[in-house]
C-alpha atoms as a PDB file:
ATOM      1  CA  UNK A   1       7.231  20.882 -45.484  1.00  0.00           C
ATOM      2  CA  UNK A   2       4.446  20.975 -42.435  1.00  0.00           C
ATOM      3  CA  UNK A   3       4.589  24.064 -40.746  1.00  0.00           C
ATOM      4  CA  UNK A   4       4.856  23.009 -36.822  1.00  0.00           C
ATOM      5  CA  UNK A   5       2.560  24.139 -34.752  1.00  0.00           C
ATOM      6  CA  UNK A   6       4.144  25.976 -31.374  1.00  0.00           C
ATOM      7  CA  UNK A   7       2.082  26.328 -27.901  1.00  0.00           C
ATOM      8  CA  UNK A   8       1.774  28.187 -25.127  1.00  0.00           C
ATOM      9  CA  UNK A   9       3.537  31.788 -24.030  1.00  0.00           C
ATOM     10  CA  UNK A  10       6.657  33.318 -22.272  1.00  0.00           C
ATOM     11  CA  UNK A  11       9.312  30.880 -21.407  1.00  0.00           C
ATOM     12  CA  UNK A  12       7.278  27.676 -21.378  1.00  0.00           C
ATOM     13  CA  UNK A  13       6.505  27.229 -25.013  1.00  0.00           C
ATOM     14  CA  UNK A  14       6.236  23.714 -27.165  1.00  0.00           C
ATOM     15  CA  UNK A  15       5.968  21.949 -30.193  1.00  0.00           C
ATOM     16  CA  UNK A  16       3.373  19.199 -30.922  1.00  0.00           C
ATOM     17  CA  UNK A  17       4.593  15.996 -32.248  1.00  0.00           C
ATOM     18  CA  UNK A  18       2.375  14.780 -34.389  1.00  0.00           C
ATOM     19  CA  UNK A  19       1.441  11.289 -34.200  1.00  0.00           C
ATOM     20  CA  UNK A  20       2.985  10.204 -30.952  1.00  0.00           C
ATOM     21  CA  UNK A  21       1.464   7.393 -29.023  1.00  0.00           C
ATOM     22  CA  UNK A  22      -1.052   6.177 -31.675  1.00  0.00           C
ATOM     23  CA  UNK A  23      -1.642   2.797 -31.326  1.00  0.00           C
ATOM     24  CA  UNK A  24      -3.425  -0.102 -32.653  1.00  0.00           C
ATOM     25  CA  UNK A  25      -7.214   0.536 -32.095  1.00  0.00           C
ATOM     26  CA  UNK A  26      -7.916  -2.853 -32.673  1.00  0.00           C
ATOM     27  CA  UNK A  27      -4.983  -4.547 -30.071  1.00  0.00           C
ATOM     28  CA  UNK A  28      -4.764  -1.664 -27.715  1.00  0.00           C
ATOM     29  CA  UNK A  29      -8.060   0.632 -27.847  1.00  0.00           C
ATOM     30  CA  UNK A  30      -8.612   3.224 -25.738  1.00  0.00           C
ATOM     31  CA  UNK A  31     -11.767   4.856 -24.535  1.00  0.00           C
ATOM     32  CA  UNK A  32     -11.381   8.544 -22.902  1.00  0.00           C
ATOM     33  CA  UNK A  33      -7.603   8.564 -21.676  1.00  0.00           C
ATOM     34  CA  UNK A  34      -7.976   9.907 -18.321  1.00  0.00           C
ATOM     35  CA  UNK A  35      -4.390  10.329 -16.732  1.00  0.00           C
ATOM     36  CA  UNK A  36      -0.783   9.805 -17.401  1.00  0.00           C
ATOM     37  CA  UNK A  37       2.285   9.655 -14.614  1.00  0.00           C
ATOM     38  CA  UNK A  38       5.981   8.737 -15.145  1.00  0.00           C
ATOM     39  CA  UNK A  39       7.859   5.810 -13.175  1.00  0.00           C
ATOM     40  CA  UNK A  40      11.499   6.247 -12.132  1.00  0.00           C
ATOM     41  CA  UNK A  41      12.287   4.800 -15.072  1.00  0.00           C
ATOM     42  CA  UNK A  42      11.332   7.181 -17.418  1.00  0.00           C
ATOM     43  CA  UNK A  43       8.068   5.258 -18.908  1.00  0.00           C
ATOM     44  CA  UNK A  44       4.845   6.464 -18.906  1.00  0.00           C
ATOM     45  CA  UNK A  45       1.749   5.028 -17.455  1.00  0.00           C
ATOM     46  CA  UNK A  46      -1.250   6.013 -19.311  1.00  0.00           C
ATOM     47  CA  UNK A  47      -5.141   5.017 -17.766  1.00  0.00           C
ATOM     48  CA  UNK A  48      -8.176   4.907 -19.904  1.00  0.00           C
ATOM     49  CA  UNK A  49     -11.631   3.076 -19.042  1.00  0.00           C
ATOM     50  CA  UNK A  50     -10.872   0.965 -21.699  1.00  0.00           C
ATOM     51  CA  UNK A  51     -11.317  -2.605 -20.089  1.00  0.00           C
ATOM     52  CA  UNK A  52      -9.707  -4.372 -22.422  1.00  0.00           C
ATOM     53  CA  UNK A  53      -6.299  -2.477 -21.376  1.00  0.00           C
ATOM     54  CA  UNK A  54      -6.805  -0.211 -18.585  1.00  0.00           C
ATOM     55  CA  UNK A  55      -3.427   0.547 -18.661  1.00  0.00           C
ATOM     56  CA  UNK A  56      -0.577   1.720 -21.155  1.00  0.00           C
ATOM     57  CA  UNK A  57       2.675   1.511 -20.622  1.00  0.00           C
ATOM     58  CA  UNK A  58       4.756   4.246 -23.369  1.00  0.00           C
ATOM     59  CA  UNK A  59       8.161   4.883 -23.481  1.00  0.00           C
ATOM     60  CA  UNK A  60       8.880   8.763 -24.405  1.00  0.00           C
ATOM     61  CA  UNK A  61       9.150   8.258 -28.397  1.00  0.00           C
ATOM     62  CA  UNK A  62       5.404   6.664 -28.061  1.00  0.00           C
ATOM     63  CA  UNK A  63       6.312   2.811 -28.265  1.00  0.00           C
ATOM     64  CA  UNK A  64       4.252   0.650 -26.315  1.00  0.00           C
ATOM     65  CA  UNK A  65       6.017  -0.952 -23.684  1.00  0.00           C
ATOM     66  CA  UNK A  66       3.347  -3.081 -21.590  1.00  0.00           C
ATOM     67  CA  UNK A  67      -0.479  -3.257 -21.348  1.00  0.00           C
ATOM     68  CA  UNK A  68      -2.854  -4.566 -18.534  1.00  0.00           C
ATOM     69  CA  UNK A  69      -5.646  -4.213 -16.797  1.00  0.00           C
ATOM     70  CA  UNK A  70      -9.184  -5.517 -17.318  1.00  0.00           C
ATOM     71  CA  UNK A  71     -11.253  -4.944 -14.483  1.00  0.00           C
ATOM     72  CA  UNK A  72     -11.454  -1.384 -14.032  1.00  0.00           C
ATOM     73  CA  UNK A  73     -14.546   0.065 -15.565  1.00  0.00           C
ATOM     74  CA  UNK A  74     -14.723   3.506 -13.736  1.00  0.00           C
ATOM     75  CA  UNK A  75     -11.131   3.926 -14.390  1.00  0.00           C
ATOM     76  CA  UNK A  76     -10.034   8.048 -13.948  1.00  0.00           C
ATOM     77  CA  UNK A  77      -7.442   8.600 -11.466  1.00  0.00           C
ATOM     78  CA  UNK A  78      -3.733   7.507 -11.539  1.00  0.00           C
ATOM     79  CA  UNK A  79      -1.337   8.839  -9.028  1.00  0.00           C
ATOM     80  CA  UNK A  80       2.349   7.788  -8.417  1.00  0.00           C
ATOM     81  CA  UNK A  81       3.913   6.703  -5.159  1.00  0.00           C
ATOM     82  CA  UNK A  82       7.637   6.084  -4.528  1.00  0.00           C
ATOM     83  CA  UNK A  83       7.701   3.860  -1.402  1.00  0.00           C
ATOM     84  CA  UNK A  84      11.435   3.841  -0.224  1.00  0.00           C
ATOM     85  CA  UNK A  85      12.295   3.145  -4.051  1.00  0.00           C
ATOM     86  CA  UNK A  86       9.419   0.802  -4.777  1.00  0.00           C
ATOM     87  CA  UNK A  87       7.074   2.706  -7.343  1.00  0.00           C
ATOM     88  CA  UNK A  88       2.589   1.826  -6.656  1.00  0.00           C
ATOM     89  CA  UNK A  89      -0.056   3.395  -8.566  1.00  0.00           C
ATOM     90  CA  UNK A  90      -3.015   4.430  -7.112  1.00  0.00           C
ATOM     91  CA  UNK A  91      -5.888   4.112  -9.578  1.00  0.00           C
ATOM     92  CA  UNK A  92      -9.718   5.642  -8.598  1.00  0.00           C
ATOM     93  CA  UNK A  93     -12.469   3.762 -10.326  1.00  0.00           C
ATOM     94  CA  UNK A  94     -15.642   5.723 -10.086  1.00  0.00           C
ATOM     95  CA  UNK A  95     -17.923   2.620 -10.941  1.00  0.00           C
ATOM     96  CA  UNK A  96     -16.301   0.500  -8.687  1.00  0.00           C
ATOM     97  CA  UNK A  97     -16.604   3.082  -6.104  1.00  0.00           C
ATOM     98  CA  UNK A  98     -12.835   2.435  -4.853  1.00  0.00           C
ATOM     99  CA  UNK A  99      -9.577   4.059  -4.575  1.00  0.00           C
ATOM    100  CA  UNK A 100      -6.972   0.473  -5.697  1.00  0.00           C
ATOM    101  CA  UNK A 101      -3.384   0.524  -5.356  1.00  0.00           C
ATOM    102  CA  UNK A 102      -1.332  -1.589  -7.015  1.00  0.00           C
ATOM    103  CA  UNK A 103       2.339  -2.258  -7.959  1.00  0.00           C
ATOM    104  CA  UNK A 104       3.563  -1.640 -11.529  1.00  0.00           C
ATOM    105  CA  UNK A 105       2.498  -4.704 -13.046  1.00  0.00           C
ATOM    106  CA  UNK A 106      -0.761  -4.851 -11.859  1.00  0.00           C
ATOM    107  CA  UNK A 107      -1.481  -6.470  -8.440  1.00  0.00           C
ATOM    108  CA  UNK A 108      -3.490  -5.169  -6.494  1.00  0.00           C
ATOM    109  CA  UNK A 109      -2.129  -4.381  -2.688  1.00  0.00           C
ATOM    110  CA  UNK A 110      -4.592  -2.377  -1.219  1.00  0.00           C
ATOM    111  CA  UNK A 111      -8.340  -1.103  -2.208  1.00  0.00           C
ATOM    112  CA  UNK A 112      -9.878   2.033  -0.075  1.00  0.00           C
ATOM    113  CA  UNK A 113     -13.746   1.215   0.083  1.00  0.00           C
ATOM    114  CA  UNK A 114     -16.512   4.023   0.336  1.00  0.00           C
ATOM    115  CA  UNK A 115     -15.460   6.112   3.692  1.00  0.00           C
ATOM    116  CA  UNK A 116     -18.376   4.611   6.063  1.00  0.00           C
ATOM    117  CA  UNK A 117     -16.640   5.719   9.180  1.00  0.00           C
ATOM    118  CA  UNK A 118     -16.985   9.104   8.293  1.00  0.00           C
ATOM    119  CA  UNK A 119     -20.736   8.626   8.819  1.00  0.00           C
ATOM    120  CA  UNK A 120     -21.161  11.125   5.753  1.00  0.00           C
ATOM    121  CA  UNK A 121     -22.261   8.158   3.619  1.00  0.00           C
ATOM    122  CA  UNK A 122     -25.109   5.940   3.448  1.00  0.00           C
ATOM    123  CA  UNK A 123     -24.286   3.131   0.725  1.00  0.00           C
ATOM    124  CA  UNK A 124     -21.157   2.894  -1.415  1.00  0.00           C
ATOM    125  CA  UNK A 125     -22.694   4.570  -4.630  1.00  0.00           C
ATOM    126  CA  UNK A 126     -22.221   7.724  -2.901  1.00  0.00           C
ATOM    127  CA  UNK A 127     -18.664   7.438  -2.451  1.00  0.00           C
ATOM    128  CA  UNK A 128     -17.316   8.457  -6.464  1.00  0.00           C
ATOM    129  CA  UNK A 129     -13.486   9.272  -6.138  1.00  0.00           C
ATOM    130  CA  UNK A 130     -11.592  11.149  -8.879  1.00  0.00           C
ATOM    131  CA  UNK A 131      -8.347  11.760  -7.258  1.00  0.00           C
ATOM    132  CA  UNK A 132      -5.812  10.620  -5.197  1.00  0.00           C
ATOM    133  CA  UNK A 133      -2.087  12.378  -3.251  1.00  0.00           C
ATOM    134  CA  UNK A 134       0.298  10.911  -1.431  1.00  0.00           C
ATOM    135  CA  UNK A 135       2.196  13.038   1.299  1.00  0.00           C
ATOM    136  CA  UNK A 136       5.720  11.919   0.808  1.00  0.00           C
ATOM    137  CA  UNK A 137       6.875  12.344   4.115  1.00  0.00           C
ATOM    138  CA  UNK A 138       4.823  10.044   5.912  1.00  0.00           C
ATOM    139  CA  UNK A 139       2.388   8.222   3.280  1.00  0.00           C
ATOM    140  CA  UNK A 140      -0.480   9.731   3.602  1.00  0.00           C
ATOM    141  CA  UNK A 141      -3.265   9.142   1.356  1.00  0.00           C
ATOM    142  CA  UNK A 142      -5.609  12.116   0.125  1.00  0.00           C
ATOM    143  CA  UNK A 143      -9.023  10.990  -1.828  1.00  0.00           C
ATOM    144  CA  UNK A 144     -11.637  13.180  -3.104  1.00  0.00           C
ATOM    145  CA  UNK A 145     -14.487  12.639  -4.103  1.00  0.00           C
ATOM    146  CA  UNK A 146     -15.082  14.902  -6.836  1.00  0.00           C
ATOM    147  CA  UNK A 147     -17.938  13.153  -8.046  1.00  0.00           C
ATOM    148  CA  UNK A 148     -19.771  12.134  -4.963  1.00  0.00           C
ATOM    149  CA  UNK A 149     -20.023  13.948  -2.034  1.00  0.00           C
ATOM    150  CA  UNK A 150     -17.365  15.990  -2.588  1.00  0.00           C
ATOM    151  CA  UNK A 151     -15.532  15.320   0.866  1.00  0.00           C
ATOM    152  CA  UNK A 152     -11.549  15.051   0.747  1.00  0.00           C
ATOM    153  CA  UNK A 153     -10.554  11.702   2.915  1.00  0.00           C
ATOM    154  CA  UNK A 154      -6.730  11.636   4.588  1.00  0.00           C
ATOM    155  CA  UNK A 155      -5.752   8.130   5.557  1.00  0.00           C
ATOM    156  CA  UNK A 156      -2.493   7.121   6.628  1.00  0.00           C
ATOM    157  CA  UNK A 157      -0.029   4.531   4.561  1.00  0.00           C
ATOM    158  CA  UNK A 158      -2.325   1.662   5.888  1.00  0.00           C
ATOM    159  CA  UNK A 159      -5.543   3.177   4.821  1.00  0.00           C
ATOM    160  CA  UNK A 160      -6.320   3.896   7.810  1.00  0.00           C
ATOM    161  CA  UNK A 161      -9.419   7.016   8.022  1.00  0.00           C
ATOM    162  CA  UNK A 162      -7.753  10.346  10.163  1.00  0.00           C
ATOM    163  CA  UNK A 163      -9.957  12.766   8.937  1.00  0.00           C
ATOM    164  CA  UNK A 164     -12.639  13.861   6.097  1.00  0.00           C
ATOM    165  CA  UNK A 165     -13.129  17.558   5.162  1.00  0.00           C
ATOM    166  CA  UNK A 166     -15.023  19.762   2.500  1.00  0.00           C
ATOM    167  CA  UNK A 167     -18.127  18.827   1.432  1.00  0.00           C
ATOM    168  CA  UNK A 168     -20.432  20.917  -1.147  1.00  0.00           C
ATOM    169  CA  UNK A 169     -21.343  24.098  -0.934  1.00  0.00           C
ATOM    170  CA  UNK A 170     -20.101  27.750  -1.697  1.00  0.00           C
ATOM    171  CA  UNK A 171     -18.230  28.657   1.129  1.00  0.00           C
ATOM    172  CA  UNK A 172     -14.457  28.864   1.132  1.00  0.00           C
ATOM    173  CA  UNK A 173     -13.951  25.351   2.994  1.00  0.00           C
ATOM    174  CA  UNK A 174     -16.222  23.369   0.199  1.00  0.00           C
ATOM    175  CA  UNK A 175     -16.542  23.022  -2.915  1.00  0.00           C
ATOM    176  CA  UNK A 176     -18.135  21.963  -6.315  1.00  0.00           C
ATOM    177  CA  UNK A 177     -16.305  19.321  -7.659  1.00  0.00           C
ATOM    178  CA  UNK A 178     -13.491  18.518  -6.025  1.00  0.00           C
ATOM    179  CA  UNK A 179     -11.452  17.040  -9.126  1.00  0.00           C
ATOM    180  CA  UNK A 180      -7.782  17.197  -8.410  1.00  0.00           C
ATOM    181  CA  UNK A 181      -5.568  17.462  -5.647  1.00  0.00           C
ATOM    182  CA  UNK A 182      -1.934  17.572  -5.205  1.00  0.00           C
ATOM    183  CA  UNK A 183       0.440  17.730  -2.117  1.00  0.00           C
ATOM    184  CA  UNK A 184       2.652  20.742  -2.543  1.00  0.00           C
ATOM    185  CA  UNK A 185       5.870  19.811  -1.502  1.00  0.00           C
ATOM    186  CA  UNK A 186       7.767  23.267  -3.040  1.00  0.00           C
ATOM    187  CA  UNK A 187       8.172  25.028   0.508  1.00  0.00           C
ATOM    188  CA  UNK A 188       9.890  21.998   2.244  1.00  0.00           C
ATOM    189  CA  UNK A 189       8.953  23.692   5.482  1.00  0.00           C
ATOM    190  CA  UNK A 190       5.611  23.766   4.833  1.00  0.00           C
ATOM    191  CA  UNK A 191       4.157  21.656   2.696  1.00  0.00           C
ATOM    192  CA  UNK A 192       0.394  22.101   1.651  1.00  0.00           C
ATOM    193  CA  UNK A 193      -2.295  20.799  -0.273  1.00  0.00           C
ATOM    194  CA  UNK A 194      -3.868  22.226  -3.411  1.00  0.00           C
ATOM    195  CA  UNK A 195      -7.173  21.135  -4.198  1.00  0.00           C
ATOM    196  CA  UNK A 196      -9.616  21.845  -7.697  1.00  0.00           C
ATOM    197  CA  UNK A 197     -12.440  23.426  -7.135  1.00  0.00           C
ATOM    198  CA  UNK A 198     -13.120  22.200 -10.405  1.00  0.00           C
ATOM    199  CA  UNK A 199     -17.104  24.095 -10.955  1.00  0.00           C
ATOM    200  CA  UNK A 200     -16.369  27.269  -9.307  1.00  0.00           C
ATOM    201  CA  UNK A 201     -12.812  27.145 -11.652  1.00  0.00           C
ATOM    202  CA  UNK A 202     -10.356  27.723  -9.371  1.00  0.00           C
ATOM    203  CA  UNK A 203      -7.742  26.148  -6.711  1.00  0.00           C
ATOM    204  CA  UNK A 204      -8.029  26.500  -3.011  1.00  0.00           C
ATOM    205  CA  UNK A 205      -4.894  25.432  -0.665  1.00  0.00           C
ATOM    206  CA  UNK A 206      -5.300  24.114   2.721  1.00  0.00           C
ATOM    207  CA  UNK A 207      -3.072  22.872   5.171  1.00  0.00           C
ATOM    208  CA  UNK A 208      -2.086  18.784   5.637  1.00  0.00           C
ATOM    209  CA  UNK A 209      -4.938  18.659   8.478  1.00  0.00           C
ATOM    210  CA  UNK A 210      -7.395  20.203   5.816  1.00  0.00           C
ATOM    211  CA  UNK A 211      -7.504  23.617   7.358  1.00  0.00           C
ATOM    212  CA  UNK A 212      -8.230  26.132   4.117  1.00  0.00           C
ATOM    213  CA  UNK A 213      -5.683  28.515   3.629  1.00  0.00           C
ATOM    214  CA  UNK A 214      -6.971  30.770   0.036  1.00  0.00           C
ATOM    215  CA  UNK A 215      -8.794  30.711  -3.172  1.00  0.00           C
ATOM    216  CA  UNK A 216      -6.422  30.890  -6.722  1.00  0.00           C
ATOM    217  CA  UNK A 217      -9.486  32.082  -9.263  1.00  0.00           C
ATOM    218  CA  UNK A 218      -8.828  30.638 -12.580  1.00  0.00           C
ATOM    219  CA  UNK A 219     -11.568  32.382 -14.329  1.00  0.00           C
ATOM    220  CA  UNK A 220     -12.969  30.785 -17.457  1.00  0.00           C
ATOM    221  CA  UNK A 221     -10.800  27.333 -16.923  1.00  0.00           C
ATOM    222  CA  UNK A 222     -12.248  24.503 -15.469  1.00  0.00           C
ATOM    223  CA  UNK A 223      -9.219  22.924 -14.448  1.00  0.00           C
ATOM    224  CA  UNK A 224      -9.061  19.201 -13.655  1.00  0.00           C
ATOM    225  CA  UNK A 225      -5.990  18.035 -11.398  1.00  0.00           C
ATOM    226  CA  UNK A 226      -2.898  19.849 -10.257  1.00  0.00           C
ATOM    227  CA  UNK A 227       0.245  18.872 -11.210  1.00  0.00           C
ATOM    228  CA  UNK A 228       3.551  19.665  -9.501  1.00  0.00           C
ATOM    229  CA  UNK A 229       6.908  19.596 -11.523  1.00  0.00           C
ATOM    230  CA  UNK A 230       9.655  21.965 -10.464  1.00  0.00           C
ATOM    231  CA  UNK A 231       8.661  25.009  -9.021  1.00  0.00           C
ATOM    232  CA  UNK A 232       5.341  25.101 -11.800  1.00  0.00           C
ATOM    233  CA  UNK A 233       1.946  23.592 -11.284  1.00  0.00           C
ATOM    234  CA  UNK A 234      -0.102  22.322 -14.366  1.00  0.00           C
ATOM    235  CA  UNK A 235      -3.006  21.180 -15.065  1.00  0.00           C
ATOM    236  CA  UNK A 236      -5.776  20.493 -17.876  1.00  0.00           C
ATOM    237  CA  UNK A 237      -8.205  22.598 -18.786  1.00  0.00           C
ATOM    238  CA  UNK A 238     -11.219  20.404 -19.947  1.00  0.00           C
ATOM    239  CA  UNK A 239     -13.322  23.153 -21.053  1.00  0.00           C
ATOM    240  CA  UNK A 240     -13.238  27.083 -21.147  1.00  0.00           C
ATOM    241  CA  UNK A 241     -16.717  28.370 -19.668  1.00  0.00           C
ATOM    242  CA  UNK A 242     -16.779  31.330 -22.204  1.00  0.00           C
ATOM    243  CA  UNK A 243     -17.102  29.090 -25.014  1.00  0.00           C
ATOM    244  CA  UNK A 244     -19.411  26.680 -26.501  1.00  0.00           C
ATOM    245  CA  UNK A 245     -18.901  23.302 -24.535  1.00  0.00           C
ATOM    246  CA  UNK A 246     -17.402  20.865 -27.005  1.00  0.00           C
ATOM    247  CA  UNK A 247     -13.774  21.037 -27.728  1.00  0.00           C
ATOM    248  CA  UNK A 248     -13.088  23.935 -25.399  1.00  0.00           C
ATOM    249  CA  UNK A 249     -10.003  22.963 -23.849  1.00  0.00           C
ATOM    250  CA  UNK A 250      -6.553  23.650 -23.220  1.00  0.00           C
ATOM    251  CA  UNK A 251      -3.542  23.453 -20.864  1.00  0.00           C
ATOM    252  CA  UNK A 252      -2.486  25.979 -17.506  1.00  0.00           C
ATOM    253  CA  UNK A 253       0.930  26.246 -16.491  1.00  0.00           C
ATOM    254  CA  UNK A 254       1.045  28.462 -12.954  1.00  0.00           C
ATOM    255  CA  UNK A 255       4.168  29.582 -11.121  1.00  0.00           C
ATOM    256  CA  UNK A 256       5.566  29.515  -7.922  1.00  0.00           C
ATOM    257  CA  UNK A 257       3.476  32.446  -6.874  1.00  0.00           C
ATOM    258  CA  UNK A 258      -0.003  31.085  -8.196  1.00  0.00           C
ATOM    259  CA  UNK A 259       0.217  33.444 -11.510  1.00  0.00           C
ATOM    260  CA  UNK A 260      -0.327  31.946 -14.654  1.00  0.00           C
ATOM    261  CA  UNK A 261       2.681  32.113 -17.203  1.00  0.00           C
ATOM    262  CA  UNK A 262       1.493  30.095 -20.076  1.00  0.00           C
ATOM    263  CA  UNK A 263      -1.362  28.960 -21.230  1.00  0.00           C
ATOM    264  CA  UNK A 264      -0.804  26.011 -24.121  1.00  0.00           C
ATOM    265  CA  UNK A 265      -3.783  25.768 -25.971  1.00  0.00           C
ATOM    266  CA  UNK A 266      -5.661  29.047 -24.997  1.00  0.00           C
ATOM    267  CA  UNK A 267      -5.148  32.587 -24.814  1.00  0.00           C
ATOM    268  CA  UNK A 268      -2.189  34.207 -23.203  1.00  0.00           C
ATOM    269  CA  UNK A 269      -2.490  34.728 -19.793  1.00  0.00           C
ATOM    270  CA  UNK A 270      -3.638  38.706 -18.687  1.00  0.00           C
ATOM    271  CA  UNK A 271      -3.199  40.122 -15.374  1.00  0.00           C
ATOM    272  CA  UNK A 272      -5.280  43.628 -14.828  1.00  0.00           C
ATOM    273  CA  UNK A 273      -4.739  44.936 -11.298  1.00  0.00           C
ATOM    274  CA  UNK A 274      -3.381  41.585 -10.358  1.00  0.00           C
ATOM    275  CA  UNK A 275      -6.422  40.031 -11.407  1.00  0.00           C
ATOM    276  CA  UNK A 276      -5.904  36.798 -13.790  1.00  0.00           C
ATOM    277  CA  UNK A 277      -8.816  37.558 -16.888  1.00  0.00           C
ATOM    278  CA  UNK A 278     -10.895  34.835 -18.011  1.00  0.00           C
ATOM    279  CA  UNK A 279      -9.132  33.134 -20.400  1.00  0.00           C
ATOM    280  CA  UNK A 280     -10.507  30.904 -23.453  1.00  0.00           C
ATOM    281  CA  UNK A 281      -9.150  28.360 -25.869  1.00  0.00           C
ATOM    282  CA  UNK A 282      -6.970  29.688 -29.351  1.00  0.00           C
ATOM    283  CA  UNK A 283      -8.825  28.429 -32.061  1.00  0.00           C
ATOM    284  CA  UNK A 284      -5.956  28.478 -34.037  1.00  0.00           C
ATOM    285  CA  UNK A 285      -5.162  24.892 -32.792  1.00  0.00           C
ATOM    286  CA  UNK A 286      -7.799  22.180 -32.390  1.00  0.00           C
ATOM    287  CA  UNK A 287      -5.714  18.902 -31.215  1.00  0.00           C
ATOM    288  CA  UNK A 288      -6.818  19.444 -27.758  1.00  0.00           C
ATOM    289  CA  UNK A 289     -11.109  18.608 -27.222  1.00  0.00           C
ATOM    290  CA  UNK A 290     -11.029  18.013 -23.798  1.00  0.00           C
ATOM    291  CA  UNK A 291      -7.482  17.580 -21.722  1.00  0.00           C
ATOM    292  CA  UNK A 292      -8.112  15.509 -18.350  1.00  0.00           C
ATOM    293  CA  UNK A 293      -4.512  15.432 -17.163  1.00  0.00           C
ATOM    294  CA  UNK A 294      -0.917  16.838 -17.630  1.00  0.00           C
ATOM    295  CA  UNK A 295       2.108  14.496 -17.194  1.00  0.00           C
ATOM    296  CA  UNK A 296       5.355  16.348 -17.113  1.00  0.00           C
ATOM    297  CA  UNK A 297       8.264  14.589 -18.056  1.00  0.00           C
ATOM    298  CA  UNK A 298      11.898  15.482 -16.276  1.00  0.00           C
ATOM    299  CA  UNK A 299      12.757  17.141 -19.517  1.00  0.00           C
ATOM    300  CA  UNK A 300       9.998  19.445 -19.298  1.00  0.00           C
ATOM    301  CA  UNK A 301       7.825  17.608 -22.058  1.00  0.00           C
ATOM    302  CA  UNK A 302       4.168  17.304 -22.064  1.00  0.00           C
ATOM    303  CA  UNK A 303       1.402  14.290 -22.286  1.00  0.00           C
ATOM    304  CA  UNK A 304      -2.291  15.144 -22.625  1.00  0.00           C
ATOM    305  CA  UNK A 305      -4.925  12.330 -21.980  1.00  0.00           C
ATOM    306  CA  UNK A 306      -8.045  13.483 -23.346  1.00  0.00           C
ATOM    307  CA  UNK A 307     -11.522  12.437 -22.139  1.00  0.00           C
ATOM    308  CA  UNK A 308     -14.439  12.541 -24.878  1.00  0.00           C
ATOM    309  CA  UNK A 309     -12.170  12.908 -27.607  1.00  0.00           C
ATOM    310  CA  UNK A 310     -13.239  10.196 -29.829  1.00  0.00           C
ATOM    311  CA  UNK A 311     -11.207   7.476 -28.657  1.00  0.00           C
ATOM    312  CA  UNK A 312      -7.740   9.785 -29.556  1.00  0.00           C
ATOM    313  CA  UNK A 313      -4.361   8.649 -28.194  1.00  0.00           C
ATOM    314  CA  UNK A 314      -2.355  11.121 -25.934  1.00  0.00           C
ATOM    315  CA  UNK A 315      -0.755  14.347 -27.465  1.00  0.00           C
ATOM    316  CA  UNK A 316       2.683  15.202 -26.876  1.00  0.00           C
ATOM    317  CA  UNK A 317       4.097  18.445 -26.230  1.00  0.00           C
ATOM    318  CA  UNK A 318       8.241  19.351 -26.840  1.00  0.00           C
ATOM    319  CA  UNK A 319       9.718  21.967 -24.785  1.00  0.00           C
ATOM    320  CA  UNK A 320      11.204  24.720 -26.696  1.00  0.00           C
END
């Protein structure tokens, strides 16, 4: 009998299950599997740049439920909006240069077009969105542009501009590769947003009007979108800088205090003088090359998307 193979530290540990989600290469390929989100219903919506199927649709046992999507080259972001109990996704497409939402079959409702107004861009080519959030109070929509210009957009439900903040740079307000970004909803009273600084490996918060708030250092990780279940954020880890490049990565699992509890994939977590040490992956296991995205399930399991990982279906992660 196969030894399993457990992951991560403390109280948030898990079991791979090997050979969920693998498909048929030749009726539903996949290219790098960017990011995963879960519907109301319980299935999973998986997005690669794979034009022939942009988008998988898995229940939790790794069926195949649906497939679509063709004309989404650039595909790499996939957030979730509930919209008074009517579910959208909100896909970025960095070749298309667009942020596209669209209901759960496919259509296309509304398409956010390089942020000319802002007057920070010239031509559309500039304008290369990774991310997207959606305040869930009012429908706000958050973009940033992690590989352009690196400017975080707010538009309200209608796509309408209200603001643009960040920009490159070193100072605490920019940033280098702005990846991720998530609106924390865990203090109800005050809600925030968390944003990747994705090259100088770490988060920085800032208020809903994009006034910075602090730095959280995640030394070693270059972490690639925050995700919010519960009272944890996680995130993938696509490479560790303290190790050769290819095949680097693992997964971060941070608390409600911004300390890291568990580190799936890498080495535990150490604090020294509250000060998180640069962590790296554990060699021991090698099914992660490059996570791109977490998606939590409501029983606490995890999906990993991969990006460069030769064409490799999701992996799965079991809550112990």
């Amino acid at each position: 009998m196969k030894k399993e193979t457990i992951l991560g530290h403390g109280s948030h540990r898990y079991r791979v299950i090997e050979g969920w989600g693998i498909l048929d290469a030749g009726k539903n390929p996949v290219n790098d599997c960017h990011e995963m989100v879960e519907d109301s219903k319980g299935r999973l919506f998986m997005l690669t740049n794979e034009t022939k199927n942009n988008i998988l649709v898995y229940d939790k046992s790794g069926k195949l439920l649906d497939s679509w999507g063709t004309t989404f080259p650039g595909a790499h972001g996939l957030t979730l909006s509930n919209e008074g109990g009517e579910e959208f996704l909100f896909i970025t497409d960095t070749s298309r240069n667009q942020v596209i939402k669209t209901d759960l079959k496919g259509k296309e409702v509304l398409k956010l077009d390089y942020p000319r107004e802002t007057g920070k861009y010239d031509f559309p080519n500039q304008f290369v969105p990774t991310e997207t959030a959606i305040n869930p109070a009012n429908g706000d929509i958050y973009v940033v542009d992690g590989y352009g210009k690196n400017h975080v957009m707010q538009y309200n439900a209608k796509g309408e501009l209200i603001r643009a903040f960040g920009g490159a740079g070193t100072t605490d307000e920019t940033f280098n590769c702005c990846h991720g970004i998530v609106v924390d909803t865990r203090n109800k009273s005050n809600p925030t947003l968390l944003i990747t600084d994705r090259g100088h490996m770490q988060y920085k918060r800032f208020t809903l009007d994009g006034k910075y708030i602090k730095t959280i250092p995640m030394p070693g990780s270059f972490v690639c979108r925050p995700v919010l279940q519960g009272e944890n954020v996680y995130a993938a880890v696509y490479r560790s800088t303290t190790q050769e490049y290819p095949n680097s990565g693992y997964i971060t699992i941070l608390d409600a205090n911004d300390k890291v509890v568990s580190t799936p994939g890498g080495t535990a977590p150490e604090y020294v003088g509250g000060v998180l040490q640069e962590q790296r992956k554990d060699r021991s296991f090698m099914g992660f090359m490059h996570p791109h995205d977490v998606c939590v399930d409501r029983d606490g399991n995890i999906y990993v998307p991969q990006w460069a990982s030769k064409k490799t279906y999701p992996v799965k992660l079991e809550r112990v």
